[in-house]
N, C-alpha and C. Protein backbone atom coordinates (compact mmCIF):
# COMPACT_ATOMS: atom_id res chain seq x y z
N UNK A 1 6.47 -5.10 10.03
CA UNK A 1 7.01 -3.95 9.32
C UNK A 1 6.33 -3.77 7.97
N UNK A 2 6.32 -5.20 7.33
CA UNK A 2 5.69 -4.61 5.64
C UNK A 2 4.06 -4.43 5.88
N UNK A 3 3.37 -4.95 6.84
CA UNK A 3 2.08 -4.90 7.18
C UNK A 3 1.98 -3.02 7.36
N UNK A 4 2.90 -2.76 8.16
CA UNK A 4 2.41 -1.45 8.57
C UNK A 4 2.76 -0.39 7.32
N UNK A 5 3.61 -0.70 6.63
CA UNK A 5 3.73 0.02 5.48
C UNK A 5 2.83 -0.01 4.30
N UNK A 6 2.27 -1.42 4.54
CA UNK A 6 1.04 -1.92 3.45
C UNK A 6 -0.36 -1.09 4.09
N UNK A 7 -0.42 -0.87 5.23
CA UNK A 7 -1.88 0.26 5.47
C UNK A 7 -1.84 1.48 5.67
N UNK A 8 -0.83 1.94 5.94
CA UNK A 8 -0.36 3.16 5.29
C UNK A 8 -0.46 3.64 3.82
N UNK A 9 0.00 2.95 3.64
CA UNK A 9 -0.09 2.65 1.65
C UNK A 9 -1.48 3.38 0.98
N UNK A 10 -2.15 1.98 2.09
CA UNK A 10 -3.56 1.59 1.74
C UNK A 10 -4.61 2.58 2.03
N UNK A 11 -4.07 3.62 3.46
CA UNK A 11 -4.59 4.70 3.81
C UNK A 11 -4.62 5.98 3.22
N UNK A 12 -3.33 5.85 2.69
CA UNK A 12 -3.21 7.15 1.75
C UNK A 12 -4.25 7.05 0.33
N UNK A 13 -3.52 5.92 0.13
CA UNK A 13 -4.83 5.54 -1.02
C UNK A 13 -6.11 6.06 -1.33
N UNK A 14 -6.93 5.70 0.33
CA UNK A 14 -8.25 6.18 -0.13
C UNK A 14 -8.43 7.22 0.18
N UNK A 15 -7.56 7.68 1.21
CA UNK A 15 -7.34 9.36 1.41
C UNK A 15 -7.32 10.27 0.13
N UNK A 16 -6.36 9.83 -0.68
CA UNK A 16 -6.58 10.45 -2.01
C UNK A 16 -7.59 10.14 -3.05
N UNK A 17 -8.02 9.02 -2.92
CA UNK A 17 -8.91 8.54 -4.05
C UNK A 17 -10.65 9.42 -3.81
N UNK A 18 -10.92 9.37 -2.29
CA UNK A 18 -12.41 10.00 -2.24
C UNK A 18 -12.28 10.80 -1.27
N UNK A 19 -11.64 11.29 -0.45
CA UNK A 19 -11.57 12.90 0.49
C UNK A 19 -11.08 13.82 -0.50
N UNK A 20 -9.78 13.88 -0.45
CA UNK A 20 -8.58 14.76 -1.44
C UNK A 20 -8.17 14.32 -2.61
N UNK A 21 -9.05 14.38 -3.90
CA UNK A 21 -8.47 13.87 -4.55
C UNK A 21 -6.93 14.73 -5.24
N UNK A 22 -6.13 14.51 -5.56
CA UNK A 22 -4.69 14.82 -5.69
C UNK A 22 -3.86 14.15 -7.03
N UNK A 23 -4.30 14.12 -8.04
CA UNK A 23 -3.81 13.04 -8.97
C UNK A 23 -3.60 12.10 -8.91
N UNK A 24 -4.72 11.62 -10.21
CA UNK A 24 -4.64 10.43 -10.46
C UNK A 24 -3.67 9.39 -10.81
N UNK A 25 -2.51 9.75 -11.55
CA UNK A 25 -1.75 8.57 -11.67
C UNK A 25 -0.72 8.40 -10.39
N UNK A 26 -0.92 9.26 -8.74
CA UNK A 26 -0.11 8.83 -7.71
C UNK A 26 -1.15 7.93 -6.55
N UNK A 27 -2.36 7.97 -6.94
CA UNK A 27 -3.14 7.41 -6.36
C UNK A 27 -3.04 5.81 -7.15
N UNK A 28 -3.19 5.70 -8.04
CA UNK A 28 -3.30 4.53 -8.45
C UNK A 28 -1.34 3.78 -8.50
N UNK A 29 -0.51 4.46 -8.16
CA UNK A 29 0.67 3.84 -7.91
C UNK A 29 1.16 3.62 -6.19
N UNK A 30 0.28 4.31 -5.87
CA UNK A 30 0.31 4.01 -3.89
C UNK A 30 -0.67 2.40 -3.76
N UNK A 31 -1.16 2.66 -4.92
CA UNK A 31 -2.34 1.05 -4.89
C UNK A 31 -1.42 0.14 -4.79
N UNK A 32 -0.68 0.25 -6.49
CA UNK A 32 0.03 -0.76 -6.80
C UNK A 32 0.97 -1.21 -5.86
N UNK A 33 1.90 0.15 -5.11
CA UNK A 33 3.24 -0.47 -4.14
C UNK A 33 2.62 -1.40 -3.12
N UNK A 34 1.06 -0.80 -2.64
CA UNK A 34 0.53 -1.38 -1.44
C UNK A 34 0.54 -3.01 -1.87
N UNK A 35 -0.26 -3.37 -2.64
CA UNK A 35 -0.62 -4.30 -3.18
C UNK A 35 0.40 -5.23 -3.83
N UNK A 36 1.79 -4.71 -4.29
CA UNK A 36 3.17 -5.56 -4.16
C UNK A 36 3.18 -5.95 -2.84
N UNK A 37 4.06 -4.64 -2.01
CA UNK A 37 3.87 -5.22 -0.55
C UNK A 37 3.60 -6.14 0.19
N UNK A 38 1.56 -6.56 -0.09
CA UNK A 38 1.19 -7.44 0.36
C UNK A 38 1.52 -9.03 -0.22
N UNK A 39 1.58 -9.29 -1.22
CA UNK A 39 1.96 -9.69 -2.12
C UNK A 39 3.47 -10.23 -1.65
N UNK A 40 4.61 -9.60 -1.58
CA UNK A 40 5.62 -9.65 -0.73
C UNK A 40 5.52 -10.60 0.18
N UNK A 41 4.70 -10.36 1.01
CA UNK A 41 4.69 -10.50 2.25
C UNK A 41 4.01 -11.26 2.36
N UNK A 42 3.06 -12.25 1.95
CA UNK A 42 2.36 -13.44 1.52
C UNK A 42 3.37 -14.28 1.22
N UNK A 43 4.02 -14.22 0.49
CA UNK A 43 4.85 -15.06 -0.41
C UNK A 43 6.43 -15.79 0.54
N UNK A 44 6.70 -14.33 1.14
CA UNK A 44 7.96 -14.55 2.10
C UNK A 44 7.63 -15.49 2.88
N UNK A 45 6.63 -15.05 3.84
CA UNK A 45 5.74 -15.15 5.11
C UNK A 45 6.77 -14.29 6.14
N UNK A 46 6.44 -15.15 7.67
CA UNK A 46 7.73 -14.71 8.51
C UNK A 46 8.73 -15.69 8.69
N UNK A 47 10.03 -14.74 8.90
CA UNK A 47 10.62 -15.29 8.85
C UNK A 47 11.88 -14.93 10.47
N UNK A 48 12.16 -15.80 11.50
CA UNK A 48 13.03 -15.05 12.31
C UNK A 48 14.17 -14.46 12.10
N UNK A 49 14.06 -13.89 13.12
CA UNK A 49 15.44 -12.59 12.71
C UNK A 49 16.90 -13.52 13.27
């Protein structure tokens, strides 16, 4: 789940950063959530449900 939200993230990202660019300070905060995220999710690891 956080994986798929983390390349999404990560997709929009460069979607905005060099196709469309769209402002700059929402491009560089789709970085940051991505990059918590992963971060997150490193740290947790998995865990069963």
């Amino acid at each position: 789940m956080l994986w798929t939200i983390f390349v999404i993230l990560l997709v929009l990202w460069l979607l905005g950063a060099f196709i469309v660019p769209f402002g700059g300070s929402l491009i560089h905060i789709l970085l940051v959530i991505a990059v918590i995220v992963l971060i997150y999710n490193l740290v947790t690891g998995r865990r069963g449900i």
